[in-house]
C-alpha atoms as a PDB file:
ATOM      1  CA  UNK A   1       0.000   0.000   0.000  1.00  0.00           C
ATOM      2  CA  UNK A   2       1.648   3.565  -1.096  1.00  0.00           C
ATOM      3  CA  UNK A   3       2.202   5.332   2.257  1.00  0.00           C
ATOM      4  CA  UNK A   4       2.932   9.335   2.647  1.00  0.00           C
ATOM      5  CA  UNK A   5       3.424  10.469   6.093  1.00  0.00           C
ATOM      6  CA  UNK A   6       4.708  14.264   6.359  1.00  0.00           C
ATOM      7  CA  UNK A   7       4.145  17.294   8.379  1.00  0.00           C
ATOM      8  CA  UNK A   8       1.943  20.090   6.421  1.00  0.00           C
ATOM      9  CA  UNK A   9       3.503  23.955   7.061  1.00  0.00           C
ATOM     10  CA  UNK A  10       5.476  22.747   9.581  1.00  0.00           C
ATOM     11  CA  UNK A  11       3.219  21.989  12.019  1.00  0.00           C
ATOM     12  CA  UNK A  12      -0.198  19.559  11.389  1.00  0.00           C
ATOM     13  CA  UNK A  13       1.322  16.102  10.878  1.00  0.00           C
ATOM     14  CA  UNK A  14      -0.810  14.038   7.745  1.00  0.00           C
ATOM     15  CA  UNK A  15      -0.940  10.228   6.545  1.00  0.00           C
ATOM     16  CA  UNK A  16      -2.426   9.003   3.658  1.00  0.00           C
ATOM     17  CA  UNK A  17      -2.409   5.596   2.085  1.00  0.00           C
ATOM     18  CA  UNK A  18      -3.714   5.134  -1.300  1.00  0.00           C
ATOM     19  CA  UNK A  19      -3.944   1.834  -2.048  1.00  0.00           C
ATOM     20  CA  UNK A  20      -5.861   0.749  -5.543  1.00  0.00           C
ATOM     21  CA  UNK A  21      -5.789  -1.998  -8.447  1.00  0.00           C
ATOM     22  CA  UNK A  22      -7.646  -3.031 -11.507  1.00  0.00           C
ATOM     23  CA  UNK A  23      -8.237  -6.001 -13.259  1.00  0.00           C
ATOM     24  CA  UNK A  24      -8.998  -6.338 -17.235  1.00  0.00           C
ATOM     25  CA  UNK A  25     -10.194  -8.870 -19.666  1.00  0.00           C
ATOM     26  CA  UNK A  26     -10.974  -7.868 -22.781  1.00  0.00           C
ATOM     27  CA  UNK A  27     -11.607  -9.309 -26.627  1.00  0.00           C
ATOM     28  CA  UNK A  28     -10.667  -7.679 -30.070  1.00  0.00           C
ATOM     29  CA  UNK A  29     -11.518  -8.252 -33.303  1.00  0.00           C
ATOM     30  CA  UNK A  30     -10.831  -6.638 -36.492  1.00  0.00           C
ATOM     31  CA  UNK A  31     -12.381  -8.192 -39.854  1.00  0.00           C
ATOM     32  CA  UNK A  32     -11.184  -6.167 -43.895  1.00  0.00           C
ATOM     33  CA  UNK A  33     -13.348  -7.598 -47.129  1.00  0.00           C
ATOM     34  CA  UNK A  34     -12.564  -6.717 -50.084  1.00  0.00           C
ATOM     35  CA  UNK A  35     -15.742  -5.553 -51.982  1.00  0.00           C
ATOM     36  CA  UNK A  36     -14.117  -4.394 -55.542  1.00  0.00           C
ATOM     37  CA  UNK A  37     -10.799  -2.718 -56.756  1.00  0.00           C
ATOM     38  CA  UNK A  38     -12.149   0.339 -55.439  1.00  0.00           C
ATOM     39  CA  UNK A  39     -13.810  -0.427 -52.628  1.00  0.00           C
ATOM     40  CA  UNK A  40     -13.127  -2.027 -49.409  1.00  0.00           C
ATOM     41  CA  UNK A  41     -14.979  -2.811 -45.899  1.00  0.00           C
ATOM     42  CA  UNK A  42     -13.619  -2.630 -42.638  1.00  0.00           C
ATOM     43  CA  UNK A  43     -15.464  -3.891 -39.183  1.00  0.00           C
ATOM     44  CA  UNK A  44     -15.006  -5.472 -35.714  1.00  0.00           C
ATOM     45  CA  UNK A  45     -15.822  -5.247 -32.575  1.00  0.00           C
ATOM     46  CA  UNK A  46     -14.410  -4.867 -28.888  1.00  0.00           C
ATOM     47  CA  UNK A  47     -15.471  -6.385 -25.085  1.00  0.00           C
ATOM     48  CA  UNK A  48     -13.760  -5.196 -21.933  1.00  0.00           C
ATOM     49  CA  UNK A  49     -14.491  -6.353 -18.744  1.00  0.00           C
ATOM     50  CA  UNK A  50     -12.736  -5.086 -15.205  1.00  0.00           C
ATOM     51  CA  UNK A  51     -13.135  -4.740 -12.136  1.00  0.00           C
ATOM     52  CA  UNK A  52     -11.376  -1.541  -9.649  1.00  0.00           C
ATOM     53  CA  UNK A  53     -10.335  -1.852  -5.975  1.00  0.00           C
ATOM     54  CA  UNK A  54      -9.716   1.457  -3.944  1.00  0.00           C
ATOM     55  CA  UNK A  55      -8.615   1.576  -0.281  1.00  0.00           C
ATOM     56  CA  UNK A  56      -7.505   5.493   0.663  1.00  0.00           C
ATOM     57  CA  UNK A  57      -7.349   6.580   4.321  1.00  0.00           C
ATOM     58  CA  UNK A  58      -6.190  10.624   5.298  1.00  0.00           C
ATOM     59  CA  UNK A  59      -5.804  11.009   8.885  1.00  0.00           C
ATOM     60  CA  UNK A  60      -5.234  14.934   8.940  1.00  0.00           C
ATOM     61  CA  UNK A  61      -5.471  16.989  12.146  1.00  0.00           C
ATOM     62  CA  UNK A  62      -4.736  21.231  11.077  1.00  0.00           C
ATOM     63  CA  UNK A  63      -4.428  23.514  13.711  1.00  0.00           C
ATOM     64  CA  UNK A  64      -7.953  25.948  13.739  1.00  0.00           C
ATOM     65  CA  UNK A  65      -8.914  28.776  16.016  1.00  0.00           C
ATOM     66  CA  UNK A  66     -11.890  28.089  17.965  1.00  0.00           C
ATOM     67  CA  UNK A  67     -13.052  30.779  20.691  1.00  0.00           C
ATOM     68  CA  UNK A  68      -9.799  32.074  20.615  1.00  0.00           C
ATOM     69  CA  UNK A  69      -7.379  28.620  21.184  1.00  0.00           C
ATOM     70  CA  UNK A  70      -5.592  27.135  18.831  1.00  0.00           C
ATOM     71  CA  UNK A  71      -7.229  23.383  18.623  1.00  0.00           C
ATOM     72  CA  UNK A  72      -6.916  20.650  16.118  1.00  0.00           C
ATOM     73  CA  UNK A  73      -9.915  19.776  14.169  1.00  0.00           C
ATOM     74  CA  UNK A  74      -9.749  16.607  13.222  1.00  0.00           C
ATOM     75  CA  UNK A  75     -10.346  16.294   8.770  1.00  0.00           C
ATOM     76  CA  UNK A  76     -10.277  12.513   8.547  1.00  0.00           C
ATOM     77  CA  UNK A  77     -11.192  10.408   5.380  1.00  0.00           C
ATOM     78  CA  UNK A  78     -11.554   6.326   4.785  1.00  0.00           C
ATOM     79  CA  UNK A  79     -13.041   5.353   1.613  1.00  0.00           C
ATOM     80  CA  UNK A  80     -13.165   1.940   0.135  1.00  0.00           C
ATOM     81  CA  UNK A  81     -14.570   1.225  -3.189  1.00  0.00           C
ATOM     82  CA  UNK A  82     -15.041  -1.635  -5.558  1.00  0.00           C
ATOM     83  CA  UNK A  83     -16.625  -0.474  -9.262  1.00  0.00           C
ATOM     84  CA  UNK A  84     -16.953  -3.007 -11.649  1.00  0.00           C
ATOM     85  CA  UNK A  85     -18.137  -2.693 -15.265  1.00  0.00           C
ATOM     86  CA  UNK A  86     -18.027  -3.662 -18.789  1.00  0.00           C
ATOM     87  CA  UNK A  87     -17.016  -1.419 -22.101  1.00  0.00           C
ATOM     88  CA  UNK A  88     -17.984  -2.823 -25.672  1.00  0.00           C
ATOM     89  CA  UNK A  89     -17.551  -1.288 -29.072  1.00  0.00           C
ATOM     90  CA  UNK A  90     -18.296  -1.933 -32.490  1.00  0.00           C
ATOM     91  CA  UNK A  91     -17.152   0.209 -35.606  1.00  0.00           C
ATOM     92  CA  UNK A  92     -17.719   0.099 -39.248  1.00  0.00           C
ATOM     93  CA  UNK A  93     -15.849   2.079 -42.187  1.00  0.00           C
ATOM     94  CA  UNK A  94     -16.162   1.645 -46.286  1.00  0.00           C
ATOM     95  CA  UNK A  95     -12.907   2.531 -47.675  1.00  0.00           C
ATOM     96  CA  UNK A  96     -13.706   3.945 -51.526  1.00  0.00           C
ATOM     97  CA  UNK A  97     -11.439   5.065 -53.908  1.00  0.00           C
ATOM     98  CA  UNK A  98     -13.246   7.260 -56.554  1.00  0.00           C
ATOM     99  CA  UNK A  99     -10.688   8.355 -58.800  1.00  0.00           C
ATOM    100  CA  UNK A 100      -6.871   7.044 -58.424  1.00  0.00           C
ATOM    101  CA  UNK A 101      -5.855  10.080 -56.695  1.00  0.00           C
ATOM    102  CA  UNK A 102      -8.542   9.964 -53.771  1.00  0.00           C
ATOM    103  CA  UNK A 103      -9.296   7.915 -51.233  1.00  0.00           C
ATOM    104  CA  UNK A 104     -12.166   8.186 -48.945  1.00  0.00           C
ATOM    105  CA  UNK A 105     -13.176   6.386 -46.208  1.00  0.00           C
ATOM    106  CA  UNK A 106     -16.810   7.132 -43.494  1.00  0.00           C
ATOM    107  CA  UNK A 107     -17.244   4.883 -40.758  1.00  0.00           C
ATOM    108  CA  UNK A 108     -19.286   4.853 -37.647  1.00  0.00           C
ATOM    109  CA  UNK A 109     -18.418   3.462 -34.125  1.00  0.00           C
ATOM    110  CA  UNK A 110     -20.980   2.638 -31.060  1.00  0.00           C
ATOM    111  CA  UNK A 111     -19.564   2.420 -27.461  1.00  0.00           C
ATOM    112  CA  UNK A 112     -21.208   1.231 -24.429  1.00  0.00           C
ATOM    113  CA  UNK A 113     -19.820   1.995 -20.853  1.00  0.00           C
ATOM    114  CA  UNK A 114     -21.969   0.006 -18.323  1.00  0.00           C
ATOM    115  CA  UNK A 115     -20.736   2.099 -15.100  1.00  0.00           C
ATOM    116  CA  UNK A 116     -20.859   5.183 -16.637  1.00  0.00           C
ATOM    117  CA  UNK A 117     -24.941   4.703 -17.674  1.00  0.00           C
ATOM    118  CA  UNK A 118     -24.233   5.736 -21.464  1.00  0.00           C
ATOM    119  CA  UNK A 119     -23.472   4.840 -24.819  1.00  0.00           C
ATOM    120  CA  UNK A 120     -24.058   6.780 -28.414  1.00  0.00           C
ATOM    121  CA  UNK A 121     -22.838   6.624 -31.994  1.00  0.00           C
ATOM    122  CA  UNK A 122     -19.918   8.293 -33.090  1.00  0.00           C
ATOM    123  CA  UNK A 123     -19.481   8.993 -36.753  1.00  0.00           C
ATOM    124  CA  UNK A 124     -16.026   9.429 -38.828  1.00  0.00           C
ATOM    125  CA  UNK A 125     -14.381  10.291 -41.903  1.00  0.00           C
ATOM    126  CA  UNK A 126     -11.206  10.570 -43.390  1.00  0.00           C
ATOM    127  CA  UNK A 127      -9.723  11.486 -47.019  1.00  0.00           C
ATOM    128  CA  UNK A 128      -6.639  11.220 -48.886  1.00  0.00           C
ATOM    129  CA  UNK A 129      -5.643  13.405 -51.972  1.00  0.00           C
ATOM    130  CA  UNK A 130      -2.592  12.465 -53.658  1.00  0.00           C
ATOM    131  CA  UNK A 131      -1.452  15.615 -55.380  1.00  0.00           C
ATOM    132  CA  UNK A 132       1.822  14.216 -57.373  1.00  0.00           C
ATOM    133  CA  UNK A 133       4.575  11.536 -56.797  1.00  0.00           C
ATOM    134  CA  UNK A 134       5.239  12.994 -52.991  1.00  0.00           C
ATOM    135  CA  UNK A 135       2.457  14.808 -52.102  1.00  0.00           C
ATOM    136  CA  UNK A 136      -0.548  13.878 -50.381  1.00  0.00           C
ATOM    137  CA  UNK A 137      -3.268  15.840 -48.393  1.00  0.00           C
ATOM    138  CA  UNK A 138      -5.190  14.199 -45.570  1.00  0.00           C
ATOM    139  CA  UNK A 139      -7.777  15.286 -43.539  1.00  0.00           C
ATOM    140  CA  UNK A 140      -9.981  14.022 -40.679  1.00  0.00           C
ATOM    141  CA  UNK A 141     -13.110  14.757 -38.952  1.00  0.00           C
ATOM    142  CA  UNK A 142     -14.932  12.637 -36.128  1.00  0.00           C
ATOM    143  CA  UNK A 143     -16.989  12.628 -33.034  1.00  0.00           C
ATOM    144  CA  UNK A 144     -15.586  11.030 -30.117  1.00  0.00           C
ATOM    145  CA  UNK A 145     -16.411   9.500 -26.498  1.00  0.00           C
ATOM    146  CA  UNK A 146     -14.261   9.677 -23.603  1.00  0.00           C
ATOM    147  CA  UNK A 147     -15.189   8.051 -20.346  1.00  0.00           C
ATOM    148  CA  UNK A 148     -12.911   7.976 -17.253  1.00  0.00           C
ATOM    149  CA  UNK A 149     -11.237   4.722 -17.060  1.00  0.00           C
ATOM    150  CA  UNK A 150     -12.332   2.310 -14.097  1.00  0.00           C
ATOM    151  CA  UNK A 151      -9.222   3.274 -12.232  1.00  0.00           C
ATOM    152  CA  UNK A 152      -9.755   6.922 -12.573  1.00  0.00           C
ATOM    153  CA  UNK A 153     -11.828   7.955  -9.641  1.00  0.00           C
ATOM    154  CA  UNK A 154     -10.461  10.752  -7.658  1.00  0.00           C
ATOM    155  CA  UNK A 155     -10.725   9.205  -4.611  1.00  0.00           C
ATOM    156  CA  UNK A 156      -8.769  11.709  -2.900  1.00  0.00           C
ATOM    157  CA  UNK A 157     -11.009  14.574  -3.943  1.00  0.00           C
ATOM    158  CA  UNK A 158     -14.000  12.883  -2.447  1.00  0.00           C
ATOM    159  CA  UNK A 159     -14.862  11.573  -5.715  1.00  0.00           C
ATOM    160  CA  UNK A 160     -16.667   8.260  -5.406  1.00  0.00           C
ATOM    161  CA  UNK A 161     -18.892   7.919  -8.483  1.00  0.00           C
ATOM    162  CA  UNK A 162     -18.496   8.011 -12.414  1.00  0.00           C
ATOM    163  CA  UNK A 163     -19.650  10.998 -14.737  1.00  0.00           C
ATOM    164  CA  UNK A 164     -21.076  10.269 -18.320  1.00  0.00           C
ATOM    165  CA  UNK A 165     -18.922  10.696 -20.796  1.00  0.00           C
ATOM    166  CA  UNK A 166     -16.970  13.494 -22.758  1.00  0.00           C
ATOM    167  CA  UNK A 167     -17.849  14.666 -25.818  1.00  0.00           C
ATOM    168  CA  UNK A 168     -15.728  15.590 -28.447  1.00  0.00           C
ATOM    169  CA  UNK A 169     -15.604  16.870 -32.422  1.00  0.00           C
ATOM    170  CA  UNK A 170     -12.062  16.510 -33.691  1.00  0.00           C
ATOM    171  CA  UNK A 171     -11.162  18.193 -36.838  1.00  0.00           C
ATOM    172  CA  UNK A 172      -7.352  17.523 -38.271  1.00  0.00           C
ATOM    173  CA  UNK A 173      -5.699  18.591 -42.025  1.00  0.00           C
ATOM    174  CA  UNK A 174      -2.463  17.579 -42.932  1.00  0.00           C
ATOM    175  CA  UNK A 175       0.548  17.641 -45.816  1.00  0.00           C
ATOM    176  CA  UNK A 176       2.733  14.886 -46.050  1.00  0.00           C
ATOM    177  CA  UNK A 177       5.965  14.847 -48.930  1.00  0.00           C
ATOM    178  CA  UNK A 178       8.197  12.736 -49.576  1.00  0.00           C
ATOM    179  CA  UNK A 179      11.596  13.181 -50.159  1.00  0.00           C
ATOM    180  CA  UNK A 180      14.521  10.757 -51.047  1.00  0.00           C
ATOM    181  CA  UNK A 181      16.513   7.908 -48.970  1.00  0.00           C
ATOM    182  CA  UNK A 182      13.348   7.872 -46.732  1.00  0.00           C
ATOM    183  CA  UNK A 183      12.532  10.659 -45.577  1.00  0.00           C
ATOM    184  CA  UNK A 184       9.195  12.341 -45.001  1.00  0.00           C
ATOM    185  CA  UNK A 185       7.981  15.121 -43.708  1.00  0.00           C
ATOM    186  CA  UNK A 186       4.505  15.638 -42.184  1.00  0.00           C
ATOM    187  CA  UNK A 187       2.971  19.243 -40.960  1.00  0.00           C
ATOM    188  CA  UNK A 188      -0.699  19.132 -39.538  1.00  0.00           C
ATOM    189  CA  UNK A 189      -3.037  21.708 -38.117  1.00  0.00           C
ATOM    190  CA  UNK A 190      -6.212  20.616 -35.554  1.00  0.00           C
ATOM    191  CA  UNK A 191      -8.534  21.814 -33.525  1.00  0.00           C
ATOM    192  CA  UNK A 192     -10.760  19.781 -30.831  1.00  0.00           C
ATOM    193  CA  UNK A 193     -13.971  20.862 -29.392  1.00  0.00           C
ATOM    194  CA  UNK A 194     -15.136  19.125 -26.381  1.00  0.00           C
ATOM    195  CA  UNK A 195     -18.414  19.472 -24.385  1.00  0.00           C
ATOM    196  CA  UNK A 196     -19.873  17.433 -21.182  1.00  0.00           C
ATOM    197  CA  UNK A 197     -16.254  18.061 -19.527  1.00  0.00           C
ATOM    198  CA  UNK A 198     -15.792  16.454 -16.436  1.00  0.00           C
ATOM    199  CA  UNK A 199     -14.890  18.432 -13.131  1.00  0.00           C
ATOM    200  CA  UNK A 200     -11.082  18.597 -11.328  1.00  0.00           C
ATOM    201  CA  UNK A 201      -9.504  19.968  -8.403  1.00  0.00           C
ATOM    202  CA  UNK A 202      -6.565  21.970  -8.473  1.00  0.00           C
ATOM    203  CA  UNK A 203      -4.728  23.772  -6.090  1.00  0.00           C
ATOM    204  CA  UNK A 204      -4.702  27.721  -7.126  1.00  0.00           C
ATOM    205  CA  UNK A 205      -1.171  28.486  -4.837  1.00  0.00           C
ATOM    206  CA  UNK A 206       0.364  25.792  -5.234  1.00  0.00           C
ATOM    207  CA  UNK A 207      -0.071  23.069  -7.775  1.00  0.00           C
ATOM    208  CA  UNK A 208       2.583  21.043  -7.731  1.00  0.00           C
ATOM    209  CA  UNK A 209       2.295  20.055  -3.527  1.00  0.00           C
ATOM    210  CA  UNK A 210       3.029  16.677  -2.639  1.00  0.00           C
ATOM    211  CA  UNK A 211      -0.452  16.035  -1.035  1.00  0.00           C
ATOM    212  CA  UNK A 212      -3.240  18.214  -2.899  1.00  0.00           C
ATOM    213  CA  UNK A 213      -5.845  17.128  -1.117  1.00  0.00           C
ATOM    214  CA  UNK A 214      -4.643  18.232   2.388  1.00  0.00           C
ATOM    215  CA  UNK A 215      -4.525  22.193   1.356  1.00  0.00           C
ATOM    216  CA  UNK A 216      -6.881  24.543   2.207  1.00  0.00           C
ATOM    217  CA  UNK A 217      -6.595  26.265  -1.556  1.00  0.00           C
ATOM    218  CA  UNK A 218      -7.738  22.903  -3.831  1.00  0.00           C
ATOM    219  CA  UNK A 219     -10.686  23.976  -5.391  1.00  0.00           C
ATOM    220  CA  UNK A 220     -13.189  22.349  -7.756  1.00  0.00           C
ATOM    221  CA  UNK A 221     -13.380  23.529 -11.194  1.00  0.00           C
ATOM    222  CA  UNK A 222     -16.129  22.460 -13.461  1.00  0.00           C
ATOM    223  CA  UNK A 223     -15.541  23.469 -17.076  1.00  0.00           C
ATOM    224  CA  UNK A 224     -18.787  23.360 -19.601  1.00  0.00           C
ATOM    225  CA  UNK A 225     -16.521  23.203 -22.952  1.00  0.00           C
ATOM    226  CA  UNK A 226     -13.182  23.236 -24.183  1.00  0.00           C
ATOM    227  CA  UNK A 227     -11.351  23.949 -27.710  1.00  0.00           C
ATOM    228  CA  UNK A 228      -7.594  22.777 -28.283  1.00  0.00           C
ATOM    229  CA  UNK A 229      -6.382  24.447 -31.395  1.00  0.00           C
ATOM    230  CA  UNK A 230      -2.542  23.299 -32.694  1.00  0.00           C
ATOM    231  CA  UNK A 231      -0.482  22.812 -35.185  1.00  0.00           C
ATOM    232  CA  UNK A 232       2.393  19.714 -34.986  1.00  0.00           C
ATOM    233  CA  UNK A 233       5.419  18.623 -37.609  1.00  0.00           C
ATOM    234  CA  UNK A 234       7.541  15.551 -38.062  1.00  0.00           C
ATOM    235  CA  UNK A 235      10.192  13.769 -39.588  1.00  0.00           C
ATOM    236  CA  UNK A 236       9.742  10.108 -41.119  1.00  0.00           C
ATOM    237  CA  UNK A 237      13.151   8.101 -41.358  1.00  0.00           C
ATOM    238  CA  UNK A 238      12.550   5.018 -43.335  1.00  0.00           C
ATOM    239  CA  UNK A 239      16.364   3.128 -42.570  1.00  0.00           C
ATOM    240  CA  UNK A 240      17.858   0.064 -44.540  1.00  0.00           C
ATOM    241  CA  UNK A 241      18.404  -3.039 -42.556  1.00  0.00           C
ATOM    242  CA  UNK A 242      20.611  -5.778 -43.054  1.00  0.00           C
ATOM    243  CA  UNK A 243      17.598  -8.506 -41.942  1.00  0.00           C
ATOM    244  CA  UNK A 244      14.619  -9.637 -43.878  1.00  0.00           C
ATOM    245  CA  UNK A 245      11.496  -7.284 -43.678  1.00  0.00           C
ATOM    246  CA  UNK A 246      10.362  -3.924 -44.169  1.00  0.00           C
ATOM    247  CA  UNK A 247      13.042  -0.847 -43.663  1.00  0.00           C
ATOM    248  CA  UNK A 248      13.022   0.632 -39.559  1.00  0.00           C
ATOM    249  CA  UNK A 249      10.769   3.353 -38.885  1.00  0.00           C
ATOM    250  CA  UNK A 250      12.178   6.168 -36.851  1.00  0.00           C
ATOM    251  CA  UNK A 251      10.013   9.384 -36.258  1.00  0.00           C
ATOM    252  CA  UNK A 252      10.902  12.719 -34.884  1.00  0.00           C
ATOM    253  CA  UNK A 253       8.714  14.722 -33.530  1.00  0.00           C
ATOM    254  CA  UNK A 254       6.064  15.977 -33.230  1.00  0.00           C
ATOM    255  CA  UNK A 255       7.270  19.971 -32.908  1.00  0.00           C
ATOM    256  CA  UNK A 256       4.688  22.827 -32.158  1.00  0.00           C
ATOM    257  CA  UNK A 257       5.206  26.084 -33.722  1.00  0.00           C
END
């Protein structure tokens, strides 16, 4: 069990022991038909099973003035949980190729989180334009789900049951070109605009505190919508080897400007 015993500001001594696991079984599958020359099907499906254990204890006694004397106040905490759930998923995408140059592919994927309470659809699509020999333009659009993991309670916060969800529309365009002996370059610009955020605590003096949750400054902030906007390069390195397969891969990047 992860133990951290201290003294806070010098003077109100604190324990805490986190203690937590998880436990996963889970199924893939991935299935690719060929329908035509131009045409091809992707589908599968996914099954996740688990099963969380948390065990945190905070014995925390801070100094407070009560009718003038300085007394300690006992701020105590012992929560034990046990969340269990399932997560299953299904997609579908049709691959077409129109013309030689472009390549086009909508899909659609349904998720399920049992402990969360929710599920929903979450359509996709992605396109490739080949301009010449070493150019090609992609770009990307989708809906996504994100749901906290079984493990990600925050216990310590006081946290003890699961929100739906996070909602998401991702949006991503990107250049690719090719040079010689294996190198390519990739530049990309997204943006991501998220809804149904889920709340977090953060310490507004100090965030970076070995114990958060035993300050008197953590505070809960609940955000109603988000939007990441970026813009990321790289550097493909396709490299000879002397064994039998394909060439190494070595990336660099991505950089931000």
């Amino acid at each position: 069990m992860p133990t951290a015993t201290g003294v806070y500001d010098g003077v109100n001594p604190v324990t805490v022991n986190d203690d937590r696991s998880l436990t996963l079984t889970s199924l893939r599958q991935d299935w690719t038909y060929t329908l035509t020359d131009h045409a091809l099907l992707r589908g599968g499906f996914e099954a996740q099973s688990g099963d969380a254990h948390y065990d945190y204890v905070r014995a925390y006694a801070p100094y407070e003035v009560q009718n003038g004397y300085w007394v300690r106040e006992p701020d105590n905490t012992d929560i034990t949980l046990n969340p269990d759930g399932e997560y299953t998923a299904a997609f579908l995408a049709l691959r077409l190729q129109p013309v030689t140059a472009l390549v086009i592919e909508p899909g659609i994927r349904w998720e399920r989180h049992s402990y969360t309470g929710d599920s929903g659809w979450s359509p996709r699509l992605n396109a490739a334009l080949t301009l010449g020999p070493r150019t090609t333009v992609r770009a990307a659009w989708g809906l996504y789900q994100q749901a906290q993991g079984l493990q990600d309670l925050a216990v310590p916060d006081g946290q003890t049951s699961f929100f739906p969800s996070e909602r998401a529309e991702q949006r991503v365009l990107s250049l690719e070109y090719r040079l010689k002996h294996g190198v390519n370059l990739r530049a990309e610009v997204y943006e991501r605009l998220s809804s149904q955020l889920h709340p977090y605590f953060l310490n507004v003096t100090d965030p970076y505190f070995v114990l958060p949750e035993t300050r008197s400054d953590l505070m809960e902030i609940d955000p109603t919508k988000g939007r990441a906007r970026g813009s990321n390069s790289w550097r493909k390195v396709e490299m000879e080897t002397a064994s039998v397969g394909p060439p190494a891969t070595h990336w660099r990047g991505p950089r931000n400007w």
